[in-house]
C-alpha atoms as a PDB file:
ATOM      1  CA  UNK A   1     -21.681  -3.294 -37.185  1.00  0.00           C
ATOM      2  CA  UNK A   2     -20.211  -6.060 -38.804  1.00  0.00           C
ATOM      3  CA  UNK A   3     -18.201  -9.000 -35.854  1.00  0.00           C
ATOM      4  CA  UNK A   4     -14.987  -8.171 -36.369  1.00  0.00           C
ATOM      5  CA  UNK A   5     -15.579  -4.085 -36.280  1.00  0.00           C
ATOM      6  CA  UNK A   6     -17.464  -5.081 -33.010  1.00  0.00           C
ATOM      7  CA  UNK A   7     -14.530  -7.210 -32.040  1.00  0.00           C
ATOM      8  CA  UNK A   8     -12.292  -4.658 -32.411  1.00  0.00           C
ATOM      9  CA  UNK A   9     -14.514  -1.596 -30.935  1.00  0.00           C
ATOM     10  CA  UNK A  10     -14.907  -3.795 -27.936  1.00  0.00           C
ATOM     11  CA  UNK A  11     -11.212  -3.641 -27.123  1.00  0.00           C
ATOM     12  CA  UNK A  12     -10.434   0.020 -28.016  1.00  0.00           C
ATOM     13  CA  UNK A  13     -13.555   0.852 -25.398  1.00  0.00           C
ATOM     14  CA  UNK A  14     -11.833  -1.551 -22.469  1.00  0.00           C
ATOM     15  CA  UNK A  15      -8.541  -0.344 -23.466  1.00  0.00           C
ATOM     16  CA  UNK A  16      -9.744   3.379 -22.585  1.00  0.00           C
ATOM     17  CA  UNK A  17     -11.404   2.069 -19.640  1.00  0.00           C
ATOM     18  CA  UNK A  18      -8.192   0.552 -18.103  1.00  0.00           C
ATOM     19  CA  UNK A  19      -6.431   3.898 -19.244  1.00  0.00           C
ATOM     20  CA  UNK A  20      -9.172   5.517 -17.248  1.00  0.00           C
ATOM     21  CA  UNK A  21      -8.549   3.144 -14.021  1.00  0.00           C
ATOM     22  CA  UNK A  22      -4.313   3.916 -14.194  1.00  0.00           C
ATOM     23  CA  UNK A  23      -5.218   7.371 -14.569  1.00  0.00           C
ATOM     24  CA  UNK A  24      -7.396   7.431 -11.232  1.00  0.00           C
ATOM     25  CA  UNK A  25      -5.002   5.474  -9.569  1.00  0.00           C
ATOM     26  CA  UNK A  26      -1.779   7.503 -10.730  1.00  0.00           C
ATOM     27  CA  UNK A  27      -3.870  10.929  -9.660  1.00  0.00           C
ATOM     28  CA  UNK A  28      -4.575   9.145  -6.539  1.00  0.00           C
ATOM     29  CA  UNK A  29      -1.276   8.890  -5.142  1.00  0.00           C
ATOM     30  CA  UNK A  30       0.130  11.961  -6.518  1.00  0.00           C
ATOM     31  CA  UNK A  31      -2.971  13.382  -4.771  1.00  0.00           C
ATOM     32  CA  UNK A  32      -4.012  15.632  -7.796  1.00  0.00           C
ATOM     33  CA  UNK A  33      -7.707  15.726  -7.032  1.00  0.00           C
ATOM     34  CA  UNK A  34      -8.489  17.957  -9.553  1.00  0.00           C
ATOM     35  CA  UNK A  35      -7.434  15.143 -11.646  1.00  0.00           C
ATOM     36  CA  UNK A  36      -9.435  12.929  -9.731  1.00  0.00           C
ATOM     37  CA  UNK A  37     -12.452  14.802 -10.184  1.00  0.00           C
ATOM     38  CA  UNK A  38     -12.250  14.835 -13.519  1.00  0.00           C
ATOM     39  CA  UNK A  39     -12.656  11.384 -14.167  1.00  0.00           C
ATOM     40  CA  UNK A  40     -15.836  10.700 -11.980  1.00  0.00           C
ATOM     41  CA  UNK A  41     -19.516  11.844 -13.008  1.00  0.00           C
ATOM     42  CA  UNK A  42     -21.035  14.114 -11.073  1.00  0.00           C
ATOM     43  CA  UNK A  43     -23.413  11.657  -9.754  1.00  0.00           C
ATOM     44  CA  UNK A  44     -20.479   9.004  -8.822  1.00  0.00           C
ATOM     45  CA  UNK A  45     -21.468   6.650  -5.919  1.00  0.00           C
ATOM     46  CA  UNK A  46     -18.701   5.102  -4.206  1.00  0.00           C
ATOM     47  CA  UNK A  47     -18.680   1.905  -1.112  1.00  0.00           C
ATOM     48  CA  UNK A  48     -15.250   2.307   0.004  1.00  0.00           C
ATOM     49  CA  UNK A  49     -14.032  -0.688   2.266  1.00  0.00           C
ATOM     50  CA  UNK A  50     -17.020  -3.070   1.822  1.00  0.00           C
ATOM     51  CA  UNK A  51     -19.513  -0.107   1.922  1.00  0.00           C
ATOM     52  CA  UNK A  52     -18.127   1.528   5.140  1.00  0.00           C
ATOM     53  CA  UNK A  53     -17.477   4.488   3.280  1.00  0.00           C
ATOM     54  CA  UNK A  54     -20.233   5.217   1.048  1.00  0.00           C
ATOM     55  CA  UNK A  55     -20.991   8.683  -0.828  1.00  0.00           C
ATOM     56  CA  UNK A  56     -22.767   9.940  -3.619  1.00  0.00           C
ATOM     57  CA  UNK A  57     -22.337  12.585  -5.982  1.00  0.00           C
ATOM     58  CA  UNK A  58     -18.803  13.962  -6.828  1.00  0.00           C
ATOM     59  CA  UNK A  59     -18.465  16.544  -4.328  1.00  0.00           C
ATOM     60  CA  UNK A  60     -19.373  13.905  -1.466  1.00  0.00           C
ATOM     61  CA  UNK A  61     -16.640  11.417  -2.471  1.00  0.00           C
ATOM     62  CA  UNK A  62     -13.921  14.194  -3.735  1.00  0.00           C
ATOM     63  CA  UNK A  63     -14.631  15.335  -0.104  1.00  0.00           C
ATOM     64  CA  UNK A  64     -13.943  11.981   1.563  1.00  0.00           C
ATOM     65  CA  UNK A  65     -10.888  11.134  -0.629  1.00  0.00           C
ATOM     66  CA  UNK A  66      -9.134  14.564  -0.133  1.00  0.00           C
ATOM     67  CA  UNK A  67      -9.806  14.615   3.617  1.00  0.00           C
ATOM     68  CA  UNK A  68      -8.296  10.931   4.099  1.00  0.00           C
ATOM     69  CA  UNK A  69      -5.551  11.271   1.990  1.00  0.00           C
ATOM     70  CA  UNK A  70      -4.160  14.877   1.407  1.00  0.00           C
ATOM     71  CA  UNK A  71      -1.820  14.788   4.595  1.00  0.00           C
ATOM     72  CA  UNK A  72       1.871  15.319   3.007  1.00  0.00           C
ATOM     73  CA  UNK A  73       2.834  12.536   5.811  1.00  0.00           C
ATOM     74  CA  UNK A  74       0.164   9.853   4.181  1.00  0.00           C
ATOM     75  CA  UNK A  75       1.647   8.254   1.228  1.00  0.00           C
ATOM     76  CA  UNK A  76      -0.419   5.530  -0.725  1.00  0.00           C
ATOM     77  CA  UNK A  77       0.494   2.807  -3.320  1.00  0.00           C
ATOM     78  CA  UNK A  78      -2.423   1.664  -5.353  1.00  0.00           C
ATOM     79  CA  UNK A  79      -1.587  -1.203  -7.690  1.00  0.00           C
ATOM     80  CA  UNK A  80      -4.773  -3.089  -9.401  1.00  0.00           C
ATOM     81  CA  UNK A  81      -4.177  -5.239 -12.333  1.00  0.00           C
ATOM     82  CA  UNK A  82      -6.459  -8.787 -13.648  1.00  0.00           C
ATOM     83  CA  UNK A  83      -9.206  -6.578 -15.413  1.00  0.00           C
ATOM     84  CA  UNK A  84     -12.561  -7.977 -16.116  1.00  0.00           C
ATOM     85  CA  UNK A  85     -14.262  -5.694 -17.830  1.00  0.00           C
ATOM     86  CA  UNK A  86     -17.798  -5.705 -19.678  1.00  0.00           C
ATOM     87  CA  UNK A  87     -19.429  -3.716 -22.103  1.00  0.00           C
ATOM     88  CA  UNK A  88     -22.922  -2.901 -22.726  1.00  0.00           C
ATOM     89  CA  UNK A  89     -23.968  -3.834 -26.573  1.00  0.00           C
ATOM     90  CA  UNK A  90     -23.408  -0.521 -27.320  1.00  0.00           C
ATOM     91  CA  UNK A  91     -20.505   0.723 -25.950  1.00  0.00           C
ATOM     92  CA  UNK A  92     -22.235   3.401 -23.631  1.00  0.00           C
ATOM     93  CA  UNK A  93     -21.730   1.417 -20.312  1.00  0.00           C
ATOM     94  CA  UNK A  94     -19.201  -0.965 -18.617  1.00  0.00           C
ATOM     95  CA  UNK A  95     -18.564  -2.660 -15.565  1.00  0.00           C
ATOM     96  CA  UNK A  96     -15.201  -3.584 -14.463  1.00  0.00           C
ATOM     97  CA  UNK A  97     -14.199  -5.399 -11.181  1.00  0.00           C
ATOM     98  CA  UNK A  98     -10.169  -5.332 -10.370  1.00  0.00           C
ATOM     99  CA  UNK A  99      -7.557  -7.083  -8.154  1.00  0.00           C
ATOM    100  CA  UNK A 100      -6.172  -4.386  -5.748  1.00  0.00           C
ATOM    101  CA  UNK A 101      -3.171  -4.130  -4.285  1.00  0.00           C
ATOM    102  CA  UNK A 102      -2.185  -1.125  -1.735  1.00  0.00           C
ATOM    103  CA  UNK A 103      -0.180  -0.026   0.791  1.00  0.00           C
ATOM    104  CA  UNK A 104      -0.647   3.203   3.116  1.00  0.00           C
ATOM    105  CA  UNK A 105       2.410   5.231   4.917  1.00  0.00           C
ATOM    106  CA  UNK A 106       1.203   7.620   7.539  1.00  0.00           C
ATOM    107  CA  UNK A 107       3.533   9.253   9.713  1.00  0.00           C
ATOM    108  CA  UNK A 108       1.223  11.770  10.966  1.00  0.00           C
ATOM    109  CA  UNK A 109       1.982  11.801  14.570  1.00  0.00           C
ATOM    110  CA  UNK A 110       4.649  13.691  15.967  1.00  0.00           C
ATOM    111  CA  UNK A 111       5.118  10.222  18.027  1.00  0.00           C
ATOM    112  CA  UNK A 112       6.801   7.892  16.039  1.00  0.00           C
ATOM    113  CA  UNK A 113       4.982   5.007  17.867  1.00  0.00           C
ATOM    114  CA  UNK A 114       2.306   6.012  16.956  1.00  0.00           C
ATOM    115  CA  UNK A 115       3.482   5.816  12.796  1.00  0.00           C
ATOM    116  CA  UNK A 116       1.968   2.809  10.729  1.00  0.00           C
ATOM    117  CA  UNK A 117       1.492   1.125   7.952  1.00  0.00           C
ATOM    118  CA  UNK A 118      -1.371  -0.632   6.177  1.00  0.00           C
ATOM    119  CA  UNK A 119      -1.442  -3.543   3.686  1.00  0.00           C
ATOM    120  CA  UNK A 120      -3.984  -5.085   1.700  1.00  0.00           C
ATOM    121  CA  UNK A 121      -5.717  -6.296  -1.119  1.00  0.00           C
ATOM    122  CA  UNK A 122      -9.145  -6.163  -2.578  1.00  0.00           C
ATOM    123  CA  UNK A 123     -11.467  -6.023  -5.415  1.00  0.00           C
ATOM    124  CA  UNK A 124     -12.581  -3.012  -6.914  1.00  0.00           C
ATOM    125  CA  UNK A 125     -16.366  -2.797  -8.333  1.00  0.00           C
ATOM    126  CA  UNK A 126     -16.902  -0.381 -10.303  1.00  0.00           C
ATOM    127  CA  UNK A 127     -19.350   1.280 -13.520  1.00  0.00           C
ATOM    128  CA  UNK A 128     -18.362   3.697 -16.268  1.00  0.00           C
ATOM    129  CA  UNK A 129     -20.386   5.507 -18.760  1.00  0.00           C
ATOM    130  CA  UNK A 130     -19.438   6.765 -22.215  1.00  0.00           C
ATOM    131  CA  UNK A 131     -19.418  10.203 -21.914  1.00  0.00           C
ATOM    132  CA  UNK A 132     -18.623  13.086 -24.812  1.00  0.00           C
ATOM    133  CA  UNK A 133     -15.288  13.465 -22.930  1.00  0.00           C
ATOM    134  CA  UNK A 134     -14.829   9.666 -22.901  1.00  0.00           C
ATOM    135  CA  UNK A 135     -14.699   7.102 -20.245  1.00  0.00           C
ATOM    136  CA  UNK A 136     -16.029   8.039 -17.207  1.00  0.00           C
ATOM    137  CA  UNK A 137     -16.598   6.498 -13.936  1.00  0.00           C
ATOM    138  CA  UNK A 138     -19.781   6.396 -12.440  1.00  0.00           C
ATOM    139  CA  UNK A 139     -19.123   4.000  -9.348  1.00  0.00           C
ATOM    140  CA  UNK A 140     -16.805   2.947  -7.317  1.00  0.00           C
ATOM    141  CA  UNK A 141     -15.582   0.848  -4.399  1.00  0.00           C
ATOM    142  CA  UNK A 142     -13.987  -2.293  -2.930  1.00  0.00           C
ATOM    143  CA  UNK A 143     -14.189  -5.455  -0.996  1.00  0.00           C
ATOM    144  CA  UNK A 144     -11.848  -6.378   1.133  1.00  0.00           C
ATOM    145  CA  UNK A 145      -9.963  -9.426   1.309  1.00  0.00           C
ATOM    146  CA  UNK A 146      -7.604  -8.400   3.726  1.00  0.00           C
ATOM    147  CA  UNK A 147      -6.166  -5.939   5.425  1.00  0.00           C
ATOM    148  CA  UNK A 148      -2.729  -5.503   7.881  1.00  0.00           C
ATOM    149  CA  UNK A 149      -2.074  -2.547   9.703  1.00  0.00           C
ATOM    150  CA  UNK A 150       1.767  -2.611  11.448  1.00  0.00           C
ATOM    151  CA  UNK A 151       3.461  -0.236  13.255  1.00  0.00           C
ATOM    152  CA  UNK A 152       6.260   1.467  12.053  1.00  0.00           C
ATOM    153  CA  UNK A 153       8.762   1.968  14.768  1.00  0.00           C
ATOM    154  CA  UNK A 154      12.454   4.167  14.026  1.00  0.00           C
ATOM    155  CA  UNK A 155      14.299   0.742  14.622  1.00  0.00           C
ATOM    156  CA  UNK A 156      12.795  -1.132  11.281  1.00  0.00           C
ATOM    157  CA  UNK A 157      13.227   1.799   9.158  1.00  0.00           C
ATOM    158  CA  UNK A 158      16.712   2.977   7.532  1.00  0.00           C
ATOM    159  CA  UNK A 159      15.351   5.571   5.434  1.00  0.00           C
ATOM    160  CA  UNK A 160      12.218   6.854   4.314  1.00  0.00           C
ATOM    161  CA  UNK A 161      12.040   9.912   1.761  1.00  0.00           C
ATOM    162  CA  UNK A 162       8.647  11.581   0.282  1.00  0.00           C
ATOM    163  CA  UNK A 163       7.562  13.083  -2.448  1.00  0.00           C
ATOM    164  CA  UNK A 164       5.265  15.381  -0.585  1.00  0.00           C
ATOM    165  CA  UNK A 165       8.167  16.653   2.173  1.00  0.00           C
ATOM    166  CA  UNK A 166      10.049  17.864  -0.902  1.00  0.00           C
ATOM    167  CA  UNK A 167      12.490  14.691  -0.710  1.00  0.00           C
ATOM    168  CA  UNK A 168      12.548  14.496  -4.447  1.00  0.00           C
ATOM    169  CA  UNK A 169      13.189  18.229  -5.650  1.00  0.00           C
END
């Protein structure tokens, strides 16, 4: 393949890699994890929070996700953006590390002292493979750089609406 048909391949592949990543992300908070699934191998590995959370295979880490995050009072923000992404020479593989930003709501409790919040930022690690569906990722996880849990007591807030309570309809 002639440079600049290389040149150009290379950025339509990490273009549909970071479409792959927002995709994830967006699914993620809107907690479609069908959606999720779909854009995970079946042999994904993940290393959640610096490894602490480590599965393999889709099922494992669908599992995982789903069970932390499906609560309707556990609302997440994932923002990730300064992509560094590279490709194998033949566009069949890719790494990609990213600059995380999040935030977790969880009003769980039906003490509101007990409500909280958690801040952070990290960097994501992660594989894809080419697939004949496209992008697809193959492994997954952060590190940590930090991390703030507060509490979230009645006084601070004024008002909190939900997408998942039906606050939106």
């Amino acid at each position: 393949m002639p440079k600049n048909d290389r040149a150009i391949q290379s950025l339509l592949e990490i273009e549909a890699i970071k479409q792959l990543k927002y995709a994830y992300l967006r699914h993620l908070d809107l907690k479609d994890w069908d959606a999720v699934t779909a854009l995970f191998t079946p042999d994904v590995v993940s290393t959640y929070s610096d490894g602490k959370h480590s599965y393999q295979g889709r099922d494992a880490v669908m599992a995982f996700l789903s069970q932390l995050l499906s609560h309707k009072r556990i609302v997440t923000k994932h923002q990730v953006h300064h992509p560094e992404i590279t490709l194998n020479d033949d566009f069949t593989a890719a790494q990609g590390v990213w600059y995380l930003t999040d935030a977790v709501i969880n009003t769980v409790s039906r003490d509101p002292t007990k409500h909280f919040c958690i801040a952070g930022t990290a960097f994501y690690d992660e594989r894809y493979v080419k697939t004949v569906e496209g992008w697809k990722i193959a492994a997954i996880g952060y590190r940590r750089v930090y991390e703030e849990t507060t509490a979230r007591t009645a006084e601070l807030v004024l008002e909190y609406k939900n997408r998942f309570l039906g606050d939106f309809d």
